[in-house]
C-alpha atoms as a PDB file:
ATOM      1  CA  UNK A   1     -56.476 -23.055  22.832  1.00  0.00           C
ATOM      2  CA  UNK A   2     -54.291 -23.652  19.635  1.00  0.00           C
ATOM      3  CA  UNK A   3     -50.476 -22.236  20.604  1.00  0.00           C
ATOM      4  CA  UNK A   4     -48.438 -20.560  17.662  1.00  0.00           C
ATOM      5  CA  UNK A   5     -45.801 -22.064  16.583  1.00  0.00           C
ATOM      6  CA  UNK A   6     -43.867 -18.927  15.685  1.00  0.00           C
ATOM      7  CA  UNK A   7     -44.265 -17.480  18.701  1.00  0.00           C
ATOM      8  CA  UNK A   8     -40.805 -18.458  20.132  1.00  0.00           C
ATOM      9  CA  UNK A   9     -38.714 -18.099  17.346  1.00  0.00           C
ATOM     10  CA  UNK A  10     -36.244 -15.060  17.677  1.00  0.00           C
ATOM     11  CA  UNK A  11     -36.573 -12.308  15.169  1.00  0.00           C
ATOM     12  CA  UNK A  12     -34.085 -12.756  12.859  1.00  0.00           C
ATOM     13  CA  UNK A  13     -30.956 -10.410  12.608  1.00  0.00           C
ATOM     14  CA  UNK A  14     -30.126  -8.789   9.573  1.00  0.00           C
ATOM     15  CA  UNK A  15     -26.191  -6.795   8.971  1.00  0.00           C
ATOM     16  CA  UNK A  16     -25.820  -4.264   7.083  1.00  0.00           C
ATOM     17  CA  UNK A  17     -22.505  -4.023   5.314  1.00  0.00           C
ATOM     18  CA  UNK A  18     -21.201  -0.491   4.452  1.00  0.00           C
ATOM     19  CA  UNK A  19     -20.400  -0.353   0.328  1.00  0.00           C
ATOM     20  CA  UNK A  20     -17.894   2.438   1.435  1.00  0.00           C
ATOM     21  CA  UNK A  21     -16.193   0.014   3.470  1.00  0.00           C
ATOM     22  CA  UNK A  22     -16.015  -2.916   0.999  1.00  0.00           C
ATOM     23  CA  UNK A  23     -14.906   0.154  -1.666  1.00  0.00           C
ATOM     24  CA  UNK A  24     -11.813   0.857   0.822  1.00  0.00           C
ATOM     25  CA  UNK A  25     -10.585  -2.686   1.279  1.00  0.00           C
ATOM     26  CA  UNK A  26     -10.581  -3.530  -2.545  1.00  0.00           C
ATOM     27  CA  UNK A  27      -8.727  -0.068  -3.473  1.00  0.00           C
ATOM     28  CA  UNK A  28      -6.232  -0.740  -0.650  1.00  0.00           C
ATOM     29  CA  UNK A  29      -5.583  -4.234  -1.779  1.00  0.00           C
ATOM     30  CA  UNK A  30      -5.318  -3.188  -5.539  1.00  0.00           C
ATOM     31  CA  UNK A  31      -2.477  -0.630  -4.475  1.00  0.00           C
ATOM     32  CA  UNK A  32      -0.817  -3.442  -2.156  1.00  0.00           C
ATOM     33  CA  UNK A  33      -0.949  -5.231  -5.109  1.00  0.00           C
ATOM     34  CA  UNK A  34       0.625  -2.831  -7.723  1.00  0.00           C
ATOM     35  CA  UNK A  35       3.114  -1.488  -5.147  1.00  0.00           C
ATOM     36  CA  UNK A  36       4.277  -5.559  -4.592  1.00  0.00           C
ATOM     37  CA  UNK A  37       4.330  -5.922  -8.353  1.00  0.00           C
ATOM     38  CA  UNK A  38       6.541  -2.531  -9.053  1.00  0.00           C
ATOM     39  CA  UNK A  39       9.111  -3.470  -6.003  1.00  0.00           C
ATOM     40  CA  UNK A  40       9.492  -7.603  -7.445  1.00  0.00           C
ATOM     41  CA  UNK A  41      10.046  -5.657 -11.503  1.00  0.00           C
ATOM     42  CA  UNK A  42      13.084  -2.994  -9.644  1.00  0.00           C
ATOM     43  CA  UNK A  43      14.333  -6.203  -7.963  1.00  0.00           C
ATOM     44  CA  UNK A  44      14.526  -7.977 -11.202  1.00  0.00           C
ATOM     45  CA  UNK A  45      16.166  -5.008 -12.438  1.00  0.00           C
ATOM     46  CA  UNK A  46      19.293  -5.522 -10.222  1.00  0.00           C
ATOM     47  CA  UNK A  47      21.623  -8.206 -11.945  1.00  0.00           C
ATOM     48  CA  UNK A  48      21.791  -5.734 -15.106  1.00  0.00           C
ATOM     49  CA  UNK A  49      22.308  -2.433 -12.843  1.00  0.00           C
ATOM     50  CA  UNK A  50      25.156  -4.344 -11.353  1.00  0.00           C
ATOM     51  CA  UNK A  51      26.799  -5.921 -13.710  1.00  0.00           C
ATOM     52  CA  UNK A  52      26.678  -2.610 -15.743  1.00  0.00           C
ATOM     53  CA  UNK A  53      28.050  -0.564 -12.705  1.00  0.00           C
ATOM     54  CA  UNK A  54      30.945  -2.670 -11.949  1.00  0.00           C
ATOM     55  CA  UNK A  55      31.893  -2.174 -15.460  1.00  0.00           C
ATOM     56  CA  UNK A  56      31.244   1.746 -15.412  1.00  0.00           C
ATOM     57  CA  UNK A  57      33.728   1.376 -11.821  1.00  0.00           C
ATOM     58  CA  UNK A  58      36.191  -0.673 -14.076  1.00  0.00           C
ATOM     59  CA  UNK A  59      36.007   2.636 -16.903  1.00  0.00           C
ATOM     60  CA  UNK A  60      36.543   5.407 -14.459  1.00  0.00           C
ATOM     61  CA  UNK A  61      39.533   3.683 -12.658  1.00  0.00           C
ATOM     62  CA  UNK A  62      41.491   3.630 -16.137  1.00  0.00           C
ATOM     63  CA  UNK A  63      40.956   7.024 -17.207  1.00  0.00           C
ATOM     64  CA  UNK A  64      41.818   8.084 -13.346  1.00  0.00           C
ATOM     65  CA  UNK A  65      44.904   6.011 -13.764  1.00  0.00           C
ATOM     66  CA  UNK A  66      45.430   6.766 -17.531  1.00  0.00           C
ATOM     67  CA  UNK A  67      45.914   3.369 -18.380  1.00  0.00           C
ATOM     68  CA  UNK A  68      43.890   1.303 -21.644  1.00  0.00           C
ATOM     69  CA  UNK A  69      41.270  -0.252 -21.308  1.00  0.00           C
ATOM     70  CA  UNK A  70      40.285  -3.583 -20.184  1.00  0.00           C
ATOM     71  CA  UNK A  71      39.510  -5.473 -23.390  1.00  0.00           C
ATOM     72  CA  UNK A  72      35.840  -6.762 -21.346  1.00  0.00           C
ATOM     73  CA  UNK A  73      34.426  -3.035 -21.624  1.00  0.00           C
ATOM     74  CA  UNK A  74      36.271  -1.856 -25.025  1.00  0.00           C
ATOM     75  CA  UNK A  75      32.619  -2.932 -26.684  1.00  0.00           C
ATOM     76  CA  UNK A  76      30.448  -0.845 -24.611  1.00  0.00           C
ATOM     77  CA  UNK A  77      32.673   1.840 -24.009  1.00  0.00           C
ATOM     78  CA  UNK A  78      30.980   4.568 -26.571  1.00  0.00           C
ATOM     79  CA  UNK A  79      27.572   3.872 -24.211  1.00  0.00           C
ATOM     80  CA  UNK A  80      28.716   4.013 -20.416  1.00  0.00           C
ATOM     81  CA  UNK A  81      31.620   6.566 -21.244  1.00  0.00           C
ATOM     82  CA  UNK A  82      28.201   8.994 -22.507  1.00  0.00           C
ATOM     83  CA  UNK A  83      26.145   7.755 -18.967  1.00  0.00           C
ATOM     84  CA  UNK A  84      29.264   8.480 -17.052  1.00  0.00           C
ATOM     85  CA  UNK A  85      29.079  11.751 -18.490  1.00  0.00           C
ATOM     86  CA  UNK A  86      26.200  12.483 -16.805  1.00  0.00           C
ATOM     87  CA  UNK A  87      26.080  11.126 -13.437  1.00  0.00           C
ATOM     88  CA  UNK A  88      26.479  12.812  -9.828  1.00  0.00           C
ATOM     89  CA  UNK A  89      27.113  11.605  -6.739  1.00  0.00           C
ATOM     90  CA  UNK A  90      23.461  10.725  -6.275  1.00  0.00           C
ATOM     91  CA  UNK A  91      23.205   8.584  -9.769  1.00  0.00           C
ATOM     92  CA  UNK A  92      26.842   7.515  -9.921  1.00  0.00           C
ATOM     93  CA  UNK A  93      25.717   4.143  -7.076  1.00  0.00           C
ATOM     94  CA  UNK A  94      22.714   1.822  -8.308  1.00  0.00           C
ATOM     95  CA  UNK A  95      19.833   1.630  -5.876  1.00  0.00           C
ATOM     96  CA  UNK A  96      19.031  -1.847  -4.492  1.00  0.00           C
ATOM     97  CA  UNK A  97      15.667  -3.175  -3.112  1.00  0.00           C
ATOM     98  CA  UNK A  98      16.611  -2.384  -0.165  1.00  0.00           C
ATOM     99  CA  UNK A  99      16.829   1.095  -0.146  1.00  0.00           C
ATOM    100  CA  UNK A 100      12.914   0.702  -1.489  1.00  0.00           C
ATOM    101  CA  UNK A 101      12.383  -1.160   1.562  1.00  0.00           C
ATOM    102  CA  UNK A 102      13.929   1.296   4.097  1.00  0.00           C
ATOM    103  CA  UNK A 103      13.989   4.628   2.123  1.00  0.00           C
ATOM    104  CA  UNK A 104      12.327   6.277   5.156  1.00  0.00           C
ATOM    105  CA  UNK A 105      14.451   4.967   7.748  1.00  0.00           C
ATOM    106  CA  UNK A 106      15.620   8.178   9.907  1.00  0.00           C
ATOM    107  CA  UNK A 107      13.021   9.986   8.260  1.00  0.00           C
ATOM    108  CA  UNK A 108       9.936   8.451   9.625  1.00  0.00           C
ATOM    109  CA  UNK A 109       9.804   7.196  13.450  1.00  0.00           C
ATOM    110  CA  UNK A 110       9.231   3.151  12.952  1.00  0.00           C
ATOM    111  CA  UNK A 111       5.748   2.087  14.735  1.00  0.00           C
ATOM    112  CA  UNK A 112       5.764  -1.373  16.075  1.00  0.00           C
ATOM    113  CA  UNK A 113       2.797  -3.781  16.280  1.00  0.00           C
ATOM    114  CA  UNK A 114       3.621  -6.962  18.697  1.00  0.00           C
ATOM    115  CA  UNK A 115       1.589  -9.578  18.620  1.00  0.00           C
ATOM    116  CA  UNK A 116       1.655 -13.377  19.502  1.00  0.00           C
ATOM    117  CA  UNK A 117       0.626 -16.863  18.214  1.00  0.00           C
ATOM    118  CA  UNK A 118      -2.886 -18.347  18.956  1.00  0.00           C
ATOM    119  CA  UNK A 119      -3.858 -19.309  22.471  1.00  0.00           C
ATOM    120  CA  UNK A 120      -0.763 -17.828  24.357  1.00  0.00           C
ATOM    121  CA  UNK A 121       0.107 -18.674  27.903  1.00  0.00           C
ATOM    122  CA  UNK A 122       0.932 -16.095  30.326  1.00  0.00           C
ATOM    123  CA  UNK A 123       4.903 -16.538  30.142  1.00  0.00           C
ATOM    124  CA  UNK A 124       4.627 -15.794  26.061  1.00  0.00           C
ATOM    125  CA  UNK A 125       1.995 -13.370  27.183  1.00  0.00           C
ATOM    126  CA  UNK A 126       4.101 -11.714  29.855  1.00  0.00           C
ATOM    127  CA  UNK A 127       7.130 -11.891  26.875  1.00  0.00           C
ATOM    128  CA  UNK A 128       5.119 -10.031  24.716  1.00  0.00           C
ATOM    129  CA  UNK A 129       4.467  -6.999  27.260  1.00  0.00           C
ATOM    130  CA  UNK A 130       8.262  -6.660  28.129  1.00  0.00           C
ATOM    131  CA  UNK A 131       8.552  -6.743  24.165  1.00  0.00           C
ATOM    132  CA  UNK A 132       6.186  -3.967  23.541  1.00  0.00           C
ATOM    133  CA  UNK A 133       8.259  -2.077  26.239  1.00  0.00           C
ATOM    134  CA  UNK A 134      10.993  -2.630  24.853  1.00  0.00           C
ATOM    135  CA  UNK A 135      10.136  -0.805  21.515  1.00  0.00           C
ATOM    136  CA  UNK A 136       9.388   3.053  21.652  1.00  0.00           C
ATOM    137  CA  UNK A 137       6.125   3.746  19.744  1.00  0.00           C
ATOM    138  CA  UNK A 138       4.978   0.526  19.723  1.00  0.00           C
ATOM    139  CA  UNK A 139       1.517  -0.810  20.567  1.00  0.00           C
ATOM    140  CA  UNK A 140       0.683  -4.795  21.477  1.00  0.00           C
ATOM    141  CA  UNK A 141      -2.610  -6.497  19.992  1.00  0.00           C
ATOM    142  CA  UNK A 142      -4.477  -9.360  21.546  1.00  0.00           C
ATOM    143  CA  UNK A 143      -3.846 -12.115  19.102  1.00  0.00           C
ATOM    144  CA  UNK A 144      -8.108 -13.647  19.418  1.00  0.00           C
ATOM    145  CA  UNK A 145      -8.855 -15.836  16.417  1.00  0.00           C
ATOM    146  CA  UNK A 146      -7.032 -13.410  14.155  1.00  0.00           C
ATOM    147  CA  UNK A 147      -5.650 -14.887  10.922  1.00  0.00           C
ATOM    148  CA  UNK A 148      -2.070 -13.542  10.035  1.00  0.00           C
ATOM    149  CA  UNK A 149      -3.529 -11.753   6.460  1.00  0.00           C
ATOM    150  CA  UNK A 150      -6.170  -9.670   8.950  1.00  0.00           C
ATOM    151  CA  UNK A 151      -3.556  -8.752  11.073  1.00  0.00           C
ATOM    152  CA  UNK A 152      -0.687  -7.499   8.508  1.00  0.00           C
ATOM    153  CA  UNK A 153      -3.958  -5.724   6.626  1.00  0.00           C
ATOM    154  CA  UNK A 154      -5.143  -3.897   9.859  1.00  0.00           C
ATOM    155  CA  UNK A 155      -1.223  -2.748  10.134  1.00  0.00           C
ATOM    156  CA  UNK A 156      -1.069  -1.442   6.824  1.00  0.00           C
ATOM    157  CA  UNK A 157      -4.170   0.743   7.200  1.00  0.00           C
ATOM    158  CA  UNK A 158      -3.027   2.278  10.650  1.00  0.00           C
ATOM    159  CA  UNK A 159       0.272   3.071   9.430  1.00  0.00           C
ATOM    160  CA  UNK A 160       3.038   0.803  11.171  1.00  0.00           C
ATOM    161  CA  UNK A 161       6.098   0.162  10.120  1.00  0.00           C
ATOM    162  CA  UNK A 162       6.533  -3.404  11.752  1.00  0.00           C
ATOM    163  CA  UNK A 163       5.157  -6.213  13.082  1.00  0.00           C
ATOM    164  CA  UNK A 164       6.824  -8.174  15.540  1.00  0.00           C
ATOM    165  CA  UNK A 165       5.488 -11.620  16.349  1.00  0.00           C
ATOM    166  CA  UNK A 166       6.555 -14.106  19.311  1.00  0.00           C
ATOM    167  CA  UNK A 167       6.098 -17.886  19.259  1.00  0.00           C
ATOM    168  CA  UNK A 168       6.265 -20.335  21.871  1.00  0.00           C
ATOM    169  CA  UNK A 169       6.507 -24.115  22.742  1.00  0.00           C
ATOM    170  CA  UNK A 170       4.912 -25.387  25.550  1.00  0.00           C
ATOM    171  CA  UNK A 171       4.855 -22.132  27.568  1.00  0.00           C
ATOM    172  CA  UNK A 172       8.567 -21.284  26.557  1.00  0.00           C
ATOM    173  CA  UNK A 173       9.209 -18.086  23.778  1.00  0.00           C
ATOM    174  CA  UNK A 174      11.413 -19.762  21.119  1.00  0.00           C
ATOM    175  CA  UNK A 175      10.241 -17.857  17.871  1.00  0.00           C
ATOM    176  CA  UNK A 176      10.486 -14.356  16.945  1.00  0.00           C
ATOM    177  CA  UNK A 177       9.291 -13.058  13.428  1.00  0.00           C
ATOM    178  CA  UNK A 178      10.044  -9.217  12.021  1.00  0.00           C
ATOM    179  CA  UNK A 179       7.945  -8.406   9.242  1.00  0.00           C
ATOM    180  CA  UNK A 180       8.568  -4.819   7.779  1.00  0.00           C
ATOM    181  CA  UNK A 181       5.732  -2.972   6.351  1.00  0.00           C
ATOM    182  CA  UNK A 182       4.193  -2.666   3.643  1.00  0.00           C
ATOM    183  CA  UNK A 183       6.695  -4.489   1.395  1.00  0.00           C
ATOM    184  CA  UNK A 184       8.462  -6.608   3.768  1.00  0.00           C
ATOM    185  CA  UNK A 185      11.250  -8.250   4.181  1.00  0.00           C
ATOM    186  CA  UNK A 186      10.136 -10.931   6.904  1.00  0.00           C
ATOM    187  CA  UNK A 187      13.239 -12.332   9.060  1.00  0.00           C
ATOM    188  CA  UNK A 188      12.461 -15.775  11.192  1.00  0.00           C
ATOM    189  CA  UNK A 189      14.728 -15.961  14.175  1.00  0.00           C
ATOM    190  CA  UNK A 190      14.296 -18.890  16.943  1.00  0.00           C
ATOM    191  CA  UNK A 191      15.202 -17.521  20.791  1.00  0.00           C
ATOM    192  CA  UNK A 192      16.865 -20.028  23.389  1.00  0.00           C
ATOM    193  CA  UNK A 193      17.612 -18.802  26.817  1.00  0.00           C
ATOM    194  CA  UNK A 194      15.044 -16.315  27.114  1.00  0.00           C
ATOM    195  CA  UNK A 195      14.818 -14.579  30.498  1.00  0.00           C
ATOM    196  CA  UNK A 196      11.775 -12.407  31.413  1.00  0.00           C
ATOM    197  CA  UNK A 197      12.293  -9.233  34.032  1.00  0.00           C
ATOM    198  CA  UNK A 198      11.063 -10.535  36.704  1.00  0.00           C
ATOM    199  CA  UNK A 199      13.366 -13.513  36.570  1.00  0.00           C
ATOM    200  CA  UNK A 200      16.576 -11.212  36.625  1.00  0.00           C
ATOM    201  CA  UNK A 201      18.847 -11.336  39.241  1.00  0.00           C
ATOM    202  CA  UNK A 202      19.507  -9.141  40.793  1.00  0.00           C
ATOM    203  CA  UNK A 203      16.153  -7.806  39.881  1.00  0.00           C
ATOM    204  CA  UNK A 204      15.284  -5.498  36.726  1.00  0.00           C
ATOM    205  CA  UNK A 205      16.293  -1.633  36.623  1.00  0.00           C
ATOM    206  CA  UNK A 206      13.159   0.164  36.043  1.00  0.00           C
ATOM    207  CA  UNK A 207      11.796   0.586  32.331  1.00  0.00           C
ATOM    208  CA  UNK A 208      12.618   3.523  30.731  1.00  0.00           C
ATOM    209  CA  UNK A 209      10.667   5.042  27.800  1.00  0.00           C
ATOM    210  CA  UNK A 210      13.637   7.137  26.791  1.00  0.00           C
ATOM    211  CA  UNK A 211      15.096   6.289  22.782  1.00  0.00           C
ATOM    212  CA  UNK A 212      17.670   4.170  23.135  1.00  0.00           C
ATOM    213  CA  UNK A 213      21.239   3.558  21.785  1.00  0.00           C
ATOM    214  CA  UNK A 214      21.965   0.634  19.886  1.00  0.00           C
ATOM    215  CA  UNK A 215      25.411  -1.441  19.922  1.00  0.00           C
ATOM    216  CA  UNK A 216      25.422  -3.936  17.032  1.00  0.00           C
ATOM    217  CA  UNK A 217      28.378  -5.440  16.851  1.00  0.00           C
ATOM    218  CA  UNK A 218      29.637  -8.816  14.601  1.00  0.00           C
ATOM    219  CA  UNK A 219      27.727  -7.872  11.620  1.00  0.00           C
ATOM    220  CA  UNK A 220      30.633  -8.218   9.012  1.00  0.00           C
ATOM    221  CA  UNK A 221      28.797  -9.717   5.763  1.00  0.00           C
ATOM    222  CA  UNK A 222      26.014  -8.316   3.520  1.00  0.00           C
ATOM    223  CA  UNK A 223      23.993 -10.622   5.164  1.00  0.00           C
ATOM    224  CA  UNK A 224      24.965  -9.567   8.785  1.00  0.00           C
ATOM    225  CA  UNK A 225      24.670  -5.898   7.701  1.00  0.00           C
ATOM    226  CA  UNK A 226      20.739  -7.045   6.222  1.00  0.00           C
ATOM    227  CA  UNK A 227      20.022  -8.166   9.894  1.00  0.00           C
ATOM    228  CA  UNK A 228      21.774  -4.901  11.558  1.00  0.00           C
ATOM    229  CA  UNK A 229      19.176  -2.937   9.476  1.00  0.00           C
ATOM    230  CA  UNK A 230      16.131  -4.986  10.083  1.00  0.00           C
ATOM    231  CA  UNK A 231      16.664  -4.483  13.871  1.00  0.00           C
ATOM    232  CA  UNK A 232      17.849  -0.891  13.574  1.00  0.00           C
ATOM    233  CA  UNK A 233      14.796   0.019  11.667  1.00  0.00           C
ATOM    234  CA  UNK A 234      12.839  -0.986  14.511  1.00  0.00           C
ATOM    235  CA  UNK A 235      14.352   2.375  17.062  1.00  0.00           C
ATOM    236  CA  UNK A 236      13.999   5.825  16.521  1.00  0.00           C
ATOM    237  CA  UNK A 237      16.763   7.926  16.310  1.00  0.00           C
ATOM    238  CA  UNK A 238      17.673   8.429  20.497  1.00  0.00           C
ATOM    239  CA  UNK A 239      18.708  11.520  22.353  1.00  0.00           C
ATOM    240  CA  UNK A 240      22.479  12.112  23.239  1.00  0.00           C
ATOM    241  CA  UNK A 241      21.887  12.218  26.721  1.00  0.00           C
ATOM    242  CA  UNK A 242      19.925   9.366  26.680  1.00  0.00           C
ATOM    243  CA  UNK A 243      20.663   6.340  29.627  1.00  0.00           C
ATOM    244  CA  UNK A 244      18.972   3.623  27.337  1.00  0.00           C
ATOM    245  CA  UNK A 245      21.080   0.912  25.459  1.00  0.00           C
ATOM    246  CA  UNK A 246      20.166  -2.182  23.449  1.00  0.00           C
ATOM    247  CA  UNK A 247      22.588  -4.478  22.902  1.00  0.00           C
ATOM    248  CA  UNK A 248      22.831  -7.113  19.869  1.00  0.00           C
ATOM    249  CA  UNK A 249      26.121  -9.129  19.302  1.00  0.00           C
ATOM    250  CA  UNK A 250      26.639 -11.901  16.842  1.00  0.00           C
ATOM    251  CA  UNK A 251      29.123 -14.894  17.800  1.00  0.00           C
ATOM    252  CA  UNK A 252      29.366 -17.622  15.709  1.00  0.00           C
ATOM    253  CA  UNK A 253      25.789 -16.259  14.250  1.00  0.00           C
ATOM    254  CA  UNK A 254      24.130 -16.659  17.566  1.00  0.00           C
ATOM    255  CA  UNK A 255      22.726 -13.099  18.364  1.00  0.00           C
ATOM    256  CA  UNK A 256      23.048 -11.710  22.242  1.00  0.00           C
ATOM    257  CA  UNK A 257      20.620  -9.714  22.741  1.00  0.00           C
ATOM    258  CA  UNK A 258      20.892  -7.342  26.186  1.00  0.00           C
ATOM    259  CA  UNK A 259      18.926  -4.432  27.350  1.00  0.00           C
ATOM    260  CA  UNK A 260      20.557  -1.732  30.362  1.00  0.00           C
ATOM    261  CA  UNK A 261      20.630   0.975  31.473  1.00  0.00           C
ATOM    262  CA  UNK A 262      23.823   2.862  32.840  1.00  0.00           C
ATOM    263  CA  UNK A 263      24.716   5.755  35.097  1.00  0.00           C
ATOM    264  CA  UNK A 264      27.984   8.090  35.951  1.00  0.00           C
ATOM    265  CA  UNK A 265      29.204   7.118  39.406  1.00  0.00           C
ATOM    266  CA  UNK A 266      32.107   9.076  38.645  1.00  0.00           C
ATOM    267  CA  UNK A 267      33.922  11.180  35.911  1.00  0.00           C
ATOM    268  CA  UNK A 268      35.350   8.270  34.885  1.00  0.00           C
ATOM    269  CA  UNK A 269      33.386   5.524  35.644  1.00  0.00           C
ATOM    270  CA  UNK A 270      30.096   3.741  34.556  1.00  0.00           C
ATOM    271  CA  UNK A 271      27.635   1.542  36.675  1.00  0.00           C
ATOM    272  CA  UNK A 272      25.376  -1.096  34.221  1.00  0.00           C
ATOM    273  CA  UNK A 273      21.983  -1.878  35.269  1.00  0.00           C
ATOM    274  CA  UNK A 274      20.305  -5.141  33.529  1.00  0.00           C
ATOM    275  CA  UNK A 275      16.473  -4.226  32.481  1.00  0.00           C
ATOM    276  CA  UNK A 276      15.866  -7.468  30.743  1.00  0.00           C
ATOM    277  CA  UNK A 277      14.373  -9.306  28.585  1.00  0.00           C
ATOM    278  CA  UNK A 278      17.270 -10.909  27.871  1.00  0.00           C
ATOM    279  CA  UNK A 279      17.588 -13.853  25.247  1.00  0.00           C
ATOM    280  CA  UNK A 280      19.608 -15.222  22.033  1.00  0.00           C
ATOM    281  CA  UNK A 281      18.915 -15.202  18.436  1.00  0.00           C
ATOM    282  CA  UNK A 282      19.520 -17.319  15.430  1.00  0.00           C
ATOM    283  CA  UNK A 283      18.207 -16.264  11.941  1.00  0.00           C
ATOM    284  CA  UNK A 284      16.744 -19.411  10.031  1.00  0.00           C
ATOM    285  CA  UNK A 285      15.280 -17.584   7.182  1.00  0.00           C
ATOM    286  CA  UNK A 286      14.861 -14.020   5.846  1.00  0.00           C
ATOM    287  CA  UNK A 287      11.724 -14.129   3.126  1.00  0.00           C
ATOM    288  CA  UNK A 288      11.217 -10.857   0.279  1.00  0.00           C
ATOM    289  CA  UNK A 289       8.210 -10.574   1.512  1.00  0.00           C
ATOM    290  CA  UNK A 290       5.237  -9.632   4.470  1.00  0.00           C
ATOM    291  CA  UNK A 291       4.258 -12.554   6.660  1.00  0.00           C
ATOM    292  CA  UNK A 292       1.150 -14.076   4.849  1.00  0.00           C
ATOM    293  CA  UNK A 293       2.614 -13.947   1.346  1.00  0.00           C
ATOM    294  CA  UNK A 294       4.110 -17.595   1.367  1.00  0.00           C
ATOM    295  CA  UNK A 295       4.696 -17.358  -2.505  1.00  0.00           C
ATOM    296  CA  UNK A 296       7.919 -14.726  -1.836  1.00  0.00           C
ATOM    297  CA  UNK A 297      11.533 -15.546  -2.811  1.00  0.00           C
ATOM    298  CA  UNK A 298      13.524 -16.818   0.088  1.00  0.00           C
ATOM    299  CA  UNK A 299      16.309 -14.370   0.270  1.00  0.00           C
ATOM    300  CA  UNK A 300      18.698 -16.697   3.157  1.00  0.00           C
ATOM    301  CA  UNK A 301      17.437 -20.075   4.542  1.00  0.00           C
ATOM    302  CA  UNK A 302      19.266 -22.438   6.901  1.00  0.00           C
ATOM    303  CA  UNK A 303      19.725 -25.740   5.355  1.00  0.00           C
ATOM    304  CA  UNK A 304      20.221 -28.826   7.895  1.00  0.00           C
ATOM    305  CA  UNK A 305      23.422 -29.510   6.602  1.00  0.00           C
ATOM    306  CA  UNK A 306      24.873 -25.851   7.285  1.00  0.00           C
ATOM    307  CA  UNK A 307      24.727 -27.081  11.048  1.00  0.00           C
ATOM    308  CA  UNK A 308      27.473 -30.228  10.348  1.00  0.00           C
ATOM    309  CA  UNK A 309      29.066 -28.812   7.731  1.00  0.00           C
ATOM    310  CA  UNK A 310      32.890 -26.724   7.943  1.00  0.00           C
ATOM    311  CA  UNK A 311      31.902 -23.949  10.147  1.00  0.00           C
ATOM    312  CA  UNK A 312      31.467 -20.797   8.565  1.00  0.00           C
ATOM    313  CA  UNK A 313      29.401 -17.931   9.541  1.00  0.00           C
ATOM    314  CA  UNK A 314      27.144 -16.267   7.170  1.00  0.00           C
ATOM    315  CA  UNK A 315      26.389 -12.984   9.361  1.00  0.00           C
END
C-alpha cells in the first residue's frame, strides 16, 4: 500500500511569548536608560559645582579672617555671598557622582552576584565558590552560554548590588571585575599569586558566615580612596564581637588581599588563623559604567608606559 509521507514528521512546536513579559523588559530598560542619562548630565555638572565651591571656600575664609578679598572672586561676589547666605551643613559641600553611586552604602546590605567567564575549569570554578564565601549575602550563578548584557539585566531585576566576575588563563584565576549596580562604576583588577583553601598551609580555618571587619590600609589618593569604597561597598556593616577580618593592603599599588580569623588566647594576646583565598591585586582600569556598556568614560586606565616610567603610585 501507498505510505504517507507526513507520517513521520514531528508535530511542530509552537512558543508562546507572554506580552506582559516583553512589556516588563522594555519599561525596565527605558528607566535603565533615563536613570544612565540623568547620572552622565549630574556628572557633567561637576567642573562648574567645583570650581564655584572652591571659590565660595576662598569667600568664607576672608570674611572669617576679615581680610579683602581676593581680586579672582571680587566679580561674583554679590552672587555666592547671597548662596552662602543660605547654605547648611548639608548644602554648604557639592555632591559628586559618587555619592549617586553609593548613596545607600550603610543603608542597604550590598548583595553580591559571582559569576565566571565561559567554559571554566574546576580551579576558576573552585575560585569562584571560596569567592561567593567569602562575601556575606552573596549568591554564585553558573556562567552557561550567558552573554554579559543577560547577566547584568537578570541582576538588576533581582535587586543586587554587585557583580563580581573571575577570569582565568589556562586553568589559573588572573582577572577579577567589580561592577556596581545599577549605575556602575566597573573596576578591572588582574590577580597573581592566587592561593585556593585547600592549598593553605597549614590548612584553612573553617569558613565563617559571620560580617566581617575590614582593614584597608595604603589608600592615600582620591584614587586609592575610589578603590577602598568599591571593595567596602561589597560588606555589610559587621558585628563588634565579630572573629571575621578581611584584609586589603596596597604597596607600591599591588593590593594584598588576606582573609583570617583570630581568637583571644589570653587577655593580652591574639592567635591568627589563615581562611584563604589568598591572592594580589592590581587595578588596570576603573570604567563609569556597568560591564556591557563599552561606550562609558574611562575614569583611570594603566598605560604601558606607567610600568617604565619614574615610579609613582597612583593609589
Amino acid at each position: 500500500g501507498l505510505q504517507n509521507p507526513y507520517q513521520n514528521l514531528k508535530p511542530q512546536t509552537h512558543y508562546c511569548i507572554n506580552n506582559d513579559t516583553i512589556m516588563s523588559s522594555s519599561a525596565s530598560q527605558r528607566r535603565q536608560t533615563r536613570l544612565r542619562r540623568e547620572y552622565l548630565y549630574r556628572k557633567s555638572l561637576e567642573g562648574p559645582e567645583k570650581k564655584e565651591y572652591e571659590q565660595k571656600c576662598i569667600i568664607r575664609q576672608a570674611l572669617a579672617e576679615g581680610r579683602p578679598l581676593p581680586t579672582e572672586v571680587r566679580a561674583s561676589y554679590d552672587k555666592l555671598a547671597q548662596e552662602i547666605s543660605q547654605e547648611d551643613g548639608k548644602t554648604s559641600t557639592p555632591h559628586s557622582h559618587i555619592d549617586d553611586e553609593y548613596g545607600d552604602a550603610g543603608l542597604v546590605e550590598p548583595r553580591v552576584c559571582v559569576t565566571t567567564s565561559r567554559d571554566p575549569s574546576s580551579r576558576l570554578k573552585q575560585f569562584a565558590k571560596e569567592m561567593k564565601l567569602l562575601f556575606p549575602n552573596s549568591d554564585r550563578m553558573n556562567r552557561g552560554n550567558y552573554r554579559t548584557d543577560d547577566i547584568l539585566e537578570s541582576c538588576r531585576r533581582n535587586g543586587y548590588s554587585d557583580l563580581v566576575m573571575v577570569q582565568e588563563t589556562r586553568g589559573e584565576p588572573d582577572g577579577l571585575v567589580i561592577s556596581h549596580l545599577p549605575l556602575g562604576p566597573t573596576a578591572f583588577f588582574t590577580i597573581s599569586n592566587a592561593v585556593l583553601r585547600h592549598d593553605l598551609d597549614p590548612p584553612a580555618a573553617p569558613m565563617s558566615e559571620a560580617y566581617p571587619h575590614l582593614i584597608l590600609e595604603g589608600f592615600g589618593t582620591d584614587l586609592g580612596k575610589r578603590v577602598a569604597t568599591i571593595f567596602k561597598c561589597l560588606f555589610p556593616i559587621p558585628k563588634a564581637d565579630s572573629k571575621r577580618v578581611v584584609t586589603l593592603v596596597n604597596q607600591n599599588d599591588f593590593l594584598s588581599f588576606r582573609h583570617h580569623m583570630y581568637s583571644q588566647v589570653k587577655h593580652d594576646e591574639v592567635q591568627l588563623h589563615e581562611v584563604g583565598p589568598r591572592f594580589e591585586l592590581r587595578l588596570y582600569q576603573i570604567r563609569l559604567g556597568t560591564l556591557e556598556q563599552k561606550e562609558a568614560d574611562n575614569e583611570y586606565v594603566l598605560r604601558p608606559y606607567q610600568n617604565t616610567a619614574q615610579k609613582r603610585n597612583v593609589l
